[in-house]
ModelCIF file with pLDDT and N, C-alpha, C, O atoms, coordinates in Angstrom:
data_MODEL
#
_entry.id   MODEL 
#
_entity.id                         1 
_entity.type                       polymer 
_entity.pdbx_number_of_molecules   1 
#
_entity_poly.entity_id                      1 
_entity_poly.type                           'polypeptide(L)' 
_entity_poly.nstd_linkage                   no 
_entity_poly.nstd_monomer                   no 
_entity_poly.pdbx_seq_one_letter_code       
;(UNK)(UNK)(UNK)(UNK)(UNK)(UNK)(UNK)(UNK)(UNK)(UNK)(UNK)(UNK)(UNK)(UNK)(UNK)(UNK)
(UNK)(UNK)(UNK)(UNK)(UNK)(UNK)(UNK)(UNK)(UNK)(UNK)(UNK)(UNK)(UNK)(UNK)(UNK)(UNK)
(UNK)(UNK)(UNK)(UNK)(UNK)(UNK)(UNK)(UNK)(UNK)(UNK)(UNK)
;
_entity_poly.pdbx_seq_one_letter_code_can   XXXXXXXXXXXXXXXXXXXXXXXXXXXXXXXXXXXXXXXXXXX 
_entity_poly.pdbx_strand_id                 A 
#
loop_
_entity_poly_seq.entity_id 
_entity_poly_seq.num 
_entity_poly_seq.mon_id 
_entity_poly_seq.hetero 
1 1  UNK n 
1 2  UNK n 
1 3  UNK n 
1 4  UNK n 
1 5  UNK n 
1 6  UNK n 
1 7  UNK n 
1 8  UNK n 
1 9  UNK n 
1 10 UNK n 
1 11 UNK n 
1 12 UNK n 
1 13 UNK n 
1 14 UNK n 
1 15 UNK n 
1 16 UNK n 
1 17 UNK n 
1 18 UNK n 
1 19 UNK n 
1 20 UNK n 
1 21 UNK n 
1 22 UNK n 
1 23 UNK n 
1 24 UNK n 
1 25 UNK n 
1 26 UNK n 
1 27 UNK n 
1 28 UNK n 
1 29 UNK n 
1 30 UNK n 
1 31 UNK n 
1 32 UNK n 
1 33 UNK n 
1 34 UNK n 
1 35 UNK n 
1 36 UNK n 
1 37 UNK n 
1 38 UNK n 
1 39 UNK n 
1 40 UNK n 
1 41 UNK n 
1 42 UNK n 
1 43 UNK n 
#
_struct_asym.id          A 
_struct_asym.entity_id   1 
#
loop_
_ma_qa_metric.id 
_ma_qa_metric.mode 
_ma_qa_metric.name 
_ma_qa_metric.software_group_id 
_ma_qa_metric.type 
1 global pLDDT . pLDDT 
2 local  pLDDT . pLDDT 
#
_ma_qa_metric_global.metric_id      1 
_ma_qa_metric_global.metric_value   92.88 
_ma_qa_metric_global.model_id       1 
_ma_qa_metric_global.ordinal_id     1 
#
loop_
_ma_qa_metric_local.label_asym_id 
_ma_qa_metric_local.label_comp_id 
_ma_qa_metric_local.label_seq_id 
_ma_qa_metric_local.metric_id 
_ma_qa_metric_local.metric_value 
_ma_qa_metric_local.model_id 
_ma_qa_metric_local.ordinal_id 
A UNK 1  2 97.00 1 1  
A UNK 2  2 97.00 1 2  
A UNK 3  2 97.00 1 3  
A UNK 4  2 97.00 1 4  
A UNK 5  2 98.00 1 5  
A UNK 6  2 98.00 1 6  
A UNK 7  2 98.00 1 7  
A UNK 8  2 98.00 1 8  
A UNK 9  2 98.00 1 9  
A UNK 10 2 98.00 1 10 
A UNK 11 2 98.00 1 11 
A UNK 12 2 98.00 1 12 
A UNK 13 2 98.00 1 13 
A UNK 14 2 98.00 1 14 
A UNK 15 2 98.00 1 15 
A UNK 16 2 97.00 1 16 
A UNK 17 2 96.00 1 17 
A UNK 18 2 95.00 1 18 
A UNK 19 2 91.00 1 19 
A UNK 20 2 90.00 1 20 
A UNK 21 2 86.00 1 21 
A UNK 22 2 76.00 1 22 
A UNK 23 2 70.00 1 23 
A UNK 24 2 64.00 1 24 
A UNK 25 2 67.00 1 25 
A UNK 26 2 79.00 1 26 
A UNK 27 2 87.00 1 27 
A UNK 28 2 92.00 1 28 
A UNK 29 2 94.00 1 29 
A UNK 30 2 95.00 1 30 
A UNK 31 2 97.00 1 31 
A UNK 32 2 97.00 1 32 
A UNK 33 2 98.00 1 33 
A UNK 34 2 98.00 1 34 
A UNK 35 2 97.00 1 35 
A UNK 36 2 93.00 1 36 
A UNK 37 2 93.00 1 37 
A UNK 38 2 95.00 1 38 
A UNK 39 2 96.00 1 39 
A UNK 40 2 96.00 1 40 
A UNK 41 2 96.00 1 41 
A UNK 42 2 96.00 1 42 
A UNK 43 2 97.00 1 43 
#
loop_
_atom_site.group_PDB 
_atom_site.id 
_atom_site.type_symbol 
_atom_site.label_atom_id 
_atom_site.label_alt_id 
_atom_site.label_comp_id 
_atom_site.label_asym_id 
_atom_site.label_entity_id 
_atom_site.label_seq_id 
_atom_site.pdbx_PDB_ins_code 
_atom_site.Cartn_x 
_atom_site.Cartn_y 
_atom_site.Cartn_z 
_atom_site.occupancy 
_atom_site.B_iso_or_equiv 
_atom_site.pdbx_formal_charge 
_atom_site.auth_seq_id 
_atom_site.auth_comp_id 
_atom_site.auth_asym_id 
_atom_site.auth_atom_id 
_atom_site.pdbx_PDB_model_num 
ATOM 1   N N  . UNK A 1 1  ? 97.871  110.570 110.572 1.00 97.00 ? 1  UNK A N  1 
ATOM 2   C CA . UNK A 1 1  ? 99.091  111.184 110.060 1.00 97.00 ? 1  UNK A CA 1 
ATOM 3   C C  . UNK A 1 1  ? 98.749  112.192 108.971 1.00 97.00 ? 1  UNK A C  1 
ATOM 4   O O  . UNK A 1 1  ? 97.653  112.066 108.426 1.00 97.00 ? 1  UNK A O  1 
ATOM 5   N N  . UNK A 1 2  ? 99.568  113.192 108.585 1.00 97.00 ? 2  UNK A N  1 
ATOM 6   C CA . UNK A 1 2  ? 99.626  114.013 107.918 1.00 97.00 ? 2  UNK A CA 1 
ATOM 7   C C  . UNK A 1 2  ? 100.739 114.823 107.091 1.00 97.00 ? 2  UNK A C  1 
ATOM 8   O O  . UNK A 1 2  ? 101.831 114.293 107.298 1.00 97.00 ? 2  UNK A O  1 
ATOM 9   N N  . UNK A 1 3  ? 100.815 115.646 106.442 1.00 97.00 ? 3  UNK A N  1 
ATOM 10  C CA . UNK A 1 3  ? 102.014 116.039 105.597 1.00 97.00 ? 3  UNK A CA 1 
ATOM 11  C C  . UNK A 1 3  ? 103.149 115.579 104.835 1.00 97.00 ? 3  UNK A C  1 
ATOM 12  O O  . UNK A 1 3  ? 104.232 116.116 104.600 1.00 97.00 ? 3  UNK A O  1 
ATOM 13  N N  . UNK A 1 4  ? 102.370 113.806 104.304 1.00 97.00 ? 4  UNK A N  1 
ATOM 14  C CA . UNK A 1 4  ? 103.012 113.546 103.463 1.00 97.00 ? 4  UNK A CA 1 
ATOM 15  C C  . UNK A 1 4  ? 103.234 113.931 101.786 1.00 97.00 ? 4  UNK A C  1 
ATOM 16  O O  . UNK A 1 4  ? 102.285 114.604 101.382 1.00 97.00 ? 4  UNK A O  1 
ATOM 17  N N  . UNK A 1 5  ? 103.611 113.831 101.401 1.00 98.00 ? 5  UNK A N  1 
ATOM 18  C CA . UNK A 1 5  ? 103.236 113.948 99.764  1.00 98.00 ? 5  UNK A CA 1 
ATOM 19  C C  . UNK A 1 5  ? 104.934 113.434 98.889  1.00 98.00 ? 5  UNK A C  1 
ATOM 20  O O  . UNK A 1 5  ? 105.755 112.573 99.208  1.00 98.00 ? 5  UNK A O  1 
ATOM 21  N N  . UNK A 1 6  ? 104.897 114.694 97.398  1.00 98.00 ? 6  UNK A N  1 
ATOM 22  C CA . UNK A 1 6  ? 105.852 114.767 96.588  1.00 98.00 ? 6  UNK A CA 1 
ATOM 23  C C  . UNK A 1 6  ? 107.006 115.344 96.893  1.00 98.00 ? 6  UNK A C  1 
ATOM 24  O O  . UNK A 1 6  ? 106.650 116.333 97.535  1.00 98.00 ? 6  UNK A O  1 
ATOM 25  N N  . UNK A 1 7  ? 108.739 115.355 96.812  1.00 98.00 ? 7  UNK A N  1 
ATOM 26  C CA . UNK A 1 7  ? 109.409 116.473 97.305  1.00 98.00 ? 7  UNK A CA 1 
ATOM 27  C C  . UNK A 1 7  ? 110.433 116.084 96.606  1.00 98.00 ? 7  UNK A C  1 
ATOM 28  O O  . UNK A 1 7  ? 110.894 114.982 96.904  1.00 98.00 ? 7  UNK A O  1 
ATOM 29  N N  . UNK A 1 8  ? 110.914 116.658 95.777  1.00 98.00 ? 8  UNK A N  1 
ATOM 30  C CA . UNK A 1 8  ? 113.168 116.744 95.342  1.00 98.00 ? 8  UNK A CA 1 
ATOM 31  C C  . UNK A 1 8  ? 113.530 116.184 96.443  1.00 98.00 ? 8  UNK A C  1 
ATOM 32  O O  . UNK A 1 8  ? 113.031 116.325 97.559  1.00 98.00 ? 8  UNK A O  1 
ATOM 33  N N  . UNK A 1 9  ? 115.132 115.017 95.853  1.00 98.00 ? 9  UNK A N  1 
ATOM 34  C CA . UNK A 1 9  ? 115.958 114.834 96.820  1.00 98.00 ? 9  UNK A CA 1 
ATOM 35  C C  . UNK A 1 9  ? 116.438 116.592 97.233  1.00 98.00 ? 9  UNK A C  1 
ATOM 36  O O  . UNK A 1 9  ? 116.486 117.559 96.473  1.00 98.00 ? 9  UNK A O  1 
ATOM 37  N N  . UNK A 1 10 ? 116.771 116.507 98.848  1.00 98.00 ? 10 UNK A N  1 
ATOM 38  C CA . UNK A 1 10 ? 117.346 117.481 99.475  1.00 98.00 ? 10 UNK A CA 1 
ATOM 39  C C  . UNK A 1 10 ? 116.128 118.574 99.707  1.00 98.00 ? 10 UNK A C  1 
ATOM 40  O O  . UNK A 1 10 ? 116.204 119.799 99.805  1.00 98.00 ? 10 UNK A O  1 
ATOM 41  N N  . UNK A 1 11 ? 115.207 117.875 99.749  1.00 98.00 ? 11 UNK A N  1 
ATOM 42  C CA . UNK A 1 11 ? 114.032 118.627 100.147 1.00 98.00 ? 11 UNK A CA 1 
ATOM 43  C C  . UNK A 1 11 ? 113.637 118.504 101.775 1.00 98.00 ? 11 UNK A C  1 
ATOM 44  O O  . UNK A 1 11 ? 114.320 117.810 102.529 1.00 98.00 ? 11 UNK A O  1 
ATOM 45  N N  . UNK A 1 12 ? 112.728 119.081 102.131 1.00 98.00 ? 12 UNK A N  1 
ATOM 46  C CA . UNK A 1 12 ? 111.805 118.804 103.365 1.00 98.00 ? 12 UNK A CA 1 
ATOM 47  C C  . UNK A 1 12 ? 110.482 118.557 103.356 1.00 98.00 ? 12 UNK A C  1 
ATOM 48  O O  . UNK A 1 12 ? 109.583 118.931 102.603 1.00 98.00 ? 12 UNK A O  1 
ATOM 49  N N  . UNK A 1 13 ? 110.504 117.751 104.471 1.00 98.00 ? 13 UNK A N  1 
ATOM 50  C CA . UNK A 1 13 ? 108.797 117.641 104.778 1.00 98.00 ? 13 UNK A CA 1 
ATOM 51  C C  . UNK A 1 13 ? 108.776 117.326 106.377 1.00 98.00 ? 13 UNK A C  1 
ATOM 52  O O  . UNK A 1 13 ? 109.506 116.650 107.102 1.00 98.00 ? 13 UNK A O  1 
ATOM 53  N N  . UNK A 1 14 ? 107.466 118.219 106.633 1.00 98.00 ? 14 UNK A N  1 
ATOM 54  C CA . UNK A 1 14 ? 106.909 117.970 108.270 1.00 98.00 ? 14 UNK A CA 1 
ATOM 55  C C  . UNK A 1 14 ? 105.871 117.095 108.376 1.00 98.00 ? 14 UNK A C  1 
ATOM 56  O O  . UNK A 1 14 ? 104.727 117.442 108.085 1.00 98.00 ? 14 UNK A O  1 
ATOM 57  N N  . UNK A 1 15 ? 106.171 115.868 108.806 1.00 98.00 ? 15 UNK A N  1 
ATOM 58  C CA . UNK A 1 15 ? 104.997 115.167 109.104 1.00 98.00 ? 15 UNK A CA 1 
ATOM 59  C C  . UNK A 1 15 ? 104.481 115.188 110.392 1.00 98.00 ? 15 UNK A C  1 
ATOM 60  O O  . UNK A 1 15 ? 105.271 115.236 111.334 1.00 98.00 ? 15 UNK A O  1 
ATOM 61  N N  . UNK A 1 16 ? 102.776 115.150 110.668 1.00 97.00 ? 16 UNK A N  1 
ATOM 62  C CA . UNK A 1 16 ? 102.543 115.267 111.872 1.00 97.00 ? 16 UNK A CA 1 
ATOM 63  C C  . UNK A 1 16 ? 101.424 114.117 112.796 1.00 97.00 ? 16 UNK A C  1 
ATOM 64  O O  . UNK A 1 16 ? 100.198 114.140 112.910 1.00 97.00 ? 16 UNK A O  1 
ATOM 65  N N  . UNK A 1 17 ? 102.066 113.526 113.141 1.00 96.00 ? 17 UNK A N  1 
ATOM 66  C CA . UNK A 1 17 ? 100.757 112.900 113.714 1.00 96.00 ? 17 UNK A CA 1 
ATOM 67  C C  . UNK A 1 17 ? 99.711  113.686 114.855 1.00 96.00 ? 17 UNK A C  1 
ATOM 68  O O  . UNK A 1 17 ? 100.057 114.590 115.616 1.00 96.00 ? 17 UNK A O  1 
ATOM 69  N N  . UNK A 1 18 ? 98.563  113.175 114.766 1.00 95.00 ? 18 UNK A N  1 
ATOM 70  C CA . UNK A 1 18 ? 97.690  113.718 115.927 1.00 95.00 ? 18 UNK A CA 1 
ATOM 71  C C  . UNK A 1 18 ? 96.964  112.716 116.374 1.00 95.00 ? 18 UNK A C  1 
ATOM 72  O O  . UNK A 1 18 ? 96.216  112.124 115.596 1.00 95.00 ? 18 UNK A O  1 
ATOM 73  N N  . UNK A 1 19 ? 97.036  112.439 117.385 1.00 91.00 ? 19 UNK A N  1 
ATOM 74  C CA . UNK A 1 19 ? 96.542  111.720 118.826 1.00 91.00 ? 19 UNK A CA 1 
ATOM 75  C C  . UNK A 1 19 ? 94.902  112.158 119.126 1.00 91.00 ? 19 UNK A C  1 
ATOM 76  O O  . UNK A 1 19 ? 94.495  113.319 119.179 1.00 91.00 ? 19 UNK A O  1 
ATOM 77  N N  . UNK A 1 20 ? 94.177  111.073 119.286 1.00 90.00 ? 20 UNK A N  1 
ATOM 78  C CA . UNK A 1 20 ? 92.800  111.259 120.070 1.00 90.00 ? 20 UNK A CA 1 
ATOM 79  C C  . UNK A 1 20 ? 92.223  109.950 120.607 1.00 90.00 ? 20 UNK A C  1 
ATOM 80  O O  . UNK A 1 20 ? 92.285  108.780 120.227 1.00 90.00 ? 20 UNK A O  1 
ATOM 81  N N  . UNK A 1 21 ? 91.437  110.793 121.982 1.00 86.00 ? 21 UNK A N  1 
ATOM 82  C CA . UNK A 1 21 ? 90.543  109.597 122.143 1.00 86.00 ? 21 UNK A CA 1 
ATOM 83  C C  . UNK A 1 21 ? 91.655  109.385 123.783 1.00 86.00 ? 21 UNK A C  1 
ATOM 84  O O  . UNK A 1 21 ? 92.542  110.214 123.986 1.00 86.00 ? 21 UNK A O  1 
ATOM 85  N N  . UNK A 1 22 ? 91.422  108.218 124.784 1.00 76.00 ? 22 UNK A N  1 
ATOM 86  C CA . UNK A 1 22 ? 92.309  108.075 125.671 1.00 76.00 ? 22 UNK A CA 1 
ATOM 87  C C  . UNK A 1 22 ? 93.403  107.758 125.486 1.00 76.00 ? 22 UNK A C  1 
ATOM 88  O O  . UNK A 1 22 ? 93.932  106.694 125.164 1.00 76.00 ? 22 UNK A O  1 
ATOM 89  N N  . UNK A 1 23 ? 94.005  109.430 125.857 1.00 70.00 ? 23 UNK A N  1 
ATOM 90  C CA . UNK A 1 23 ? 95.708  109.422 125.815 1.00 70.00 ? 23 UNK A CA 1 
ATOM 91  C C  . UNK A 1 23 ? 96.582  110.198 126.826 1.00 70.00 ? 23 UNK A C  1 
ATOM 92  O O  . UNK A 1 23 ? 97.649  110.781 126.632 1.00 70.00 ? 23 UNK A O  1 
ATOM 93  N N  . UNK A 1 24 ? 95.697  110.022 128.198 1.00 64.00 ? 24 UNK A N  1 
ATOM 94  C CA . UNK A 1 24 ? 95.983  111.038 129.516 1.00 64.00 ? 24 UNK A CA 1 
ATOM 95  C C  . UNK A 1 24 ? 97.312  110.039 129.945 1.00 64.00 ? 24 UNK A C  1 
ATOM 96  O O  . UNK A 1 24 ? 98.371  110.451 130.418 1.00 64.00 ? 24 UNK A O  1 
ATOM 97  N N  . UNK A 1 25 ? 97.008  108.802 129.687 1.00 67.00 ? 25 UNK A N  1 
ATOM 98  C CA . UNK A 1 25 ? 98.532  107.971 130.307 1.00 67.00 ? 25 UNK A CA 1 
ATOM 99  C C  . UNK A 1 25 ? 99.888  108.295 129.752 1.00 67.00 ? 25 UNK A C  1 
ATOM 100 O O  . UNK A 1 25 ? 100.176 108.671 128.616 1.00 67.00 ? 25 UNK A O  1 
ATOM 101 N N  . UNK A 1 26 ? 100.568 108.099 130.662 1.00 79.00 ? 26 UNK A N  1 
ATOM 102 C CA . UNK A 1 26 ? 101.698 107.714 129.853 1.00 79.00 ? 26 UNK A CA 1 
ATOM 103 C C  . UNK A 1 26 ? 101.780 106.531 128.866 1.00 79.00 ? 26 UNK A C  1 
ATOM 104 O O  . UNK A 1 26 ? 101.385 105.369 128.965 1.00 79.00 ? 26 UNK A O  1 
ATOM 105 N N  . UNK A 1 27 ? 102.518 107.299 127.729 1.00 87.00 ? 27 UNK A N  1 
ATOM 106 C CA . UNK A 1 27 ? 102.475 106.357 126.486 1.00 87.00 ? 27 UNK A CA 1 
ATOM 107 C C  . UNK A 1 27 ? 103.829 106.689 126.005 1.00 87.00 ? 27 UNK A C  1 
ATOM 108 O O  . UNK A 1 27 ? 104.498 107.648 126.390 1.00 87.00 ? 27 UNK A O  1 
ATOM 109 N N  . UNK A 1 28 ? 104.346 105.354 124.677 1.00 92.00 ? 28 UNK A N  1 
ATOM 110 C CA . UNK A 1 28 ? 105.035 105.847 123.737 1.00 92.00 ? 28 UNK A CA 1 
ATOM 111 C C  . UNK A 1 28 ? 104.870 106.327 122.254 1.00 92.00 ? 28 UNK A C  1 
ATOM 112 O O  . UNK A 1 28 ? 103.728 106.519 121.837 1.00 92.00 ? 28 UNK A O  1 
ATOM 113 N N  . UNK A 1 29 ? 105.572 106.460 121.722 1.00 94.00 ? 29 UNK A N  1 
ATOM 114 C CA . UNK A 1 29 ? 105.078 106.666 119.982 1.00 94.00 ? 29 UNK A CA 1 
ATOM 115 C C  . UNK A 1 29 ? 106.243 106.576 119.325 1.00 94.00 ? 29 UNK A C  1 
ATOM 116 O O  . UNK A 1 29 ? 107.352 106.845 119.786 1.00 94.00 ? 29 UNK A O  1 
ATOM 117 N N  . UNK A 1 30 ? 105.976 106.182 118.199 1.00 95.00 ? 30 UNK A N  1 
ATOM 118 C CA . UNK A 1 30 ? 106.989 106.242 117.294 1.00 95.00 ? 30 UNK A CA 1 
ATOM 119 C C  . UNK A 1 30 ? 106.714 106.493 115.816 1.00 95.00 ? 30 UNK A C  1 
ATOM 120 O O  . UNK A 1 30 ? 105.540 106.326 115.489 1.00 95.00 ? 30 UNK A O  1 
ATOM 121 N N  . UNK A 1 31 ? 107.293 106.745 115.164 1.00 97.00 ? 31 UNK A N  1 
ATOM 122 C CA . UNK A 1 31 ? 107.389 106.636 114.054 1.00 97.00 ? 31 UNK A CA 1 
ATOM 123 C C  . UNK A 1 31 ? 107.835 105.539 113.024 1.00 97.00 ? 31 UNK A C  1 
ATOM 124 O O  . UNK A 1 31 ? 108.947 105.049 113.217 1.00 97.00 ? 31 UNK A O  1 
ATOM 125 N N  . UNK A 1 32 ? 107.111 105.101 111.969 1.00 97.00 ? 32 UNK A N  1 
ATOM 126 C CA . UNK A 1 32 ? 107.922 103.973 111.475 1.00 97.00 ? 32 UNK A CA 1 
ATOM 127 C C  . UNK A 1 32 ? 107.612 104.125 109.833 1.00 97.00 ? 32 UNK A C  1 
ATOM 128 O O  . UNK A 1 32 ? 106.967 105.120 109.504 1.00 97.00 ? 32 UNK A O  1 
ATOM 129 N N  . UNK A 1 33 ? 107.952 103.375 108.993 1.00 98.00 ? 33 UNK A N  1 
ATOM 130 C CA . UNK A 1 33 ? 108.326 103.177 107.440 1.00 98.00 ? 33 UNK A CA 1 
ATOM 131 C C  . UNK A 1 33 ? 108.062 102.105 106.943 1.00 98.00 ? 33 UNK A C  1 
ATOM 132 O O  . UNK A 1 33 ? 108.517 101.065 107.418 1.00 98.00 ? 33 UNK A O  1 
ATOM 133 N N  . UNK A 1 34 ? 107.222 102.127 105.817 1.00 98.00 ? 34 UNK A N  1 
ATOM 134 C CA . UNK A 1 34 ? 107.680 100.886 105.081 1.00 98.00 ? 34 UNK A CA 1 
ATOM 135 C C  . UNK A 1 34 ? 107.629 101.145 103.234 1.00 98.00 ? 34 UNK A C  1 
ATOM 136 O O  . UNK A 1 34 ? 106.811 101.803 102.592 1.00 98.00 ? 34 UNK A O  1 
ATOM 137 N N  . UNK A 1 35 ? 108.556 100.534 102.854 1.00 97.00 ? 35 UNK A N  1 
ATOM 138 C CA . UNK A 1 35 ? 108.518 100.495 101.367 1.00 97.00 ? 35 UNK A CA 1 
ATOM 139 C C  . UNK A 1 35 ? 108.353 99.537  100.765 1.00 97.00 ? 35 UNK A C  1 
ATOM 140 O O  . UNK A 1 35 ? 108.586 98.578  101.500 1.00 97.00 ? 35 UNK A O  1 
ATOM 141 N N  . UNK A 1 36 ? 107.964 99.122  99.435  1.00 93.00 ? 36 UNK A N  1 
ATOM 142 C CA . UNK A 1 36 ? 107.778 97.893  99.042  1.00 93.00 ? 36 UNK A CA 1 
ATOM 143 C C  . UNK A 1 36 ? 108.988 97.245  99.002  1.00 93.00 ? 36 UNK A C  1 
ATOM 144 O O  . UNK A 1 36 ? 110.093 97.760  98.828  1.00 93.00 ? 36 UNK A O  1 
ATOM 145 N N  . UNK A 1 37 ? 108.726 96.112  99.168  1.00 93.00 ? 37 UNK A N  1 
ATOM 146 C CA . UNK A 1 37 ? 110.373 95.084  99.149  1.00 93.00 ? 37 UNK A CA 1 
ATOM 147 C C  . UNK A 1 37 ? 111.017 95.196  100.651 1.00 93.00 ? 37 UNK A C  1 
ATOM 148 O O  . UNK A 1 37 ? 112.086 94.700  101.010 1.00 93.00 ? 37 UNK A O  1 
ATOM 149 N N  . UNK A 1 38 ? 110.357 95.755  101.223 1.00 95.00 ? 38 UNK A N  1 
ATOM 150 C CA . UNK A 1 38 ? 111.638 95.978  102.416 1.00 95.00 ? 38 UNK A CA 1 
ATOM 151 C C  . UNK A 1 38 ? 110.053 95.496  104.055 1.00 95.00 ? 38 UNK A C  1 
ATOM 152 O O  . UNK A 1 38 ? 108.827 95.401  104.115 1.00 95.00 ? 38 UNK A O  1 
ATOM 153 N N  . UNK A 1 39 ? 111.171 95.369  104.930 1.00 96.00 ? 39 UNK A N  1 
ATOM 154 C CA . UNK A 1 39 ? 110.579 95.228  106.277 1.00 96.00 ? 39 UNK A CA 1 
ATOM 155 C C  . UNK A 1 39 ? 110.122 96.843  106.976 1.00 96.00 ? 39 UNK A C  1 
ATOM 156 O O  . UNK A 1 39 ? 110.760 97.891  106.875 1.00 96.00 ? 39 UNK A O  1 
ATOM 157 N N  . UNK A 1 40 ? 108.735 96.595  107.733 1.00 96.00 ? 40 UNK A N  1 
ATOM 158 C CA . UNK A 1 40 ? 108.560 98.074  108.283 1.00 96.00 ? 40 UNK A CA 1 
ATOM 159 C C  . UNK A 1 40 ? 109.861 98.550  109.500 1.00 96.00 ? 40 UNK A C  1 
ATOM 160 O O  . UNK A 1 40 ? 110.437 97.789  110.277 1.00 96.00 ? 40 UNK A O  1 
ATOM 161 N N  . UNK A 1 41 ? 109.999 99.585  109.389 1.00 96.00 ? 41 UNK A N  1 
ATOM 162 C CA . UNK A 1 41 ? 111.601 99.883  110.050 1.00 96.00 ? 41 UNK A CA 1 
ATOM 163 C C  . UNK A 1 41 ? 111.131 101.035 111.013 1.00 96.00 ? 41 UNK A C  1 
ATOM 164 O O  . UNK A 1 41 ? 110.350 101.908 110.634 1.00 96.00 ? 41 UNK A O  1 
ATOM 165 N N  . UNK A 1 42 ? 111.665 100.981 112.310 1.00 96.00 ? 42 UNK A N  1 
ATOM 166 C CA . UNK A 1 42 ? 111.021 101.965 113.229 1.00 96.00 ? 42 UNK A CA 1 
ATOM 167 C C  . UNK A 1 42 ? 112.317 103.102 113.386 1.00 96.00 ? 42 UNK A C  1 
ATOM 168 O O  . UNK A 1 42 ? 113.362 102.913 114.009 1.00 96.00 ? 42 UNK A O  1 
ATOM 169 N N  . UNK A 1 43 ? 111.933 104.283 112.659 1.00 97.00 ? 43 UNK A N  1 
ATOM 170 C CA . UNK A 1 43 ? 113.342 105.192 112.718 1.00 97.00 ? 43 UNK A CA 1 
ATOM 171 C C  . UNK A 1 43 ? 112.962 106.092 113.239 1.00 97.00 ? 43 UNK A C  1 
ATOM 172 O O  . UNK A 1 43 ? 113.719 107.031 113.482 1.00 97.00 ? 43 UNK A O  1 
#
């Protein structure tokens, strides 16, 4: 993963994942979160 960092509420950010290695199949992906105190959340 990549392009996380610092940002103001009402800001942006592009995060990007990049894939390697065997990934010719069909697959899924997702994205997911976690903060302290809380459960990882797939949004």
């Amino acid at each position: 993963e990549s392009g996380g960092g610092s940002v103001q509420a009402g800001g942006s950010l592009w995060l990007s994942c990049a894939a390697s290695g065997n990934t010719a199949s069909r697959y899924c992906m997702a994205w997911f979160r976690q903060a302290p105190g809380r459960e990882r959340e797939r949004i």
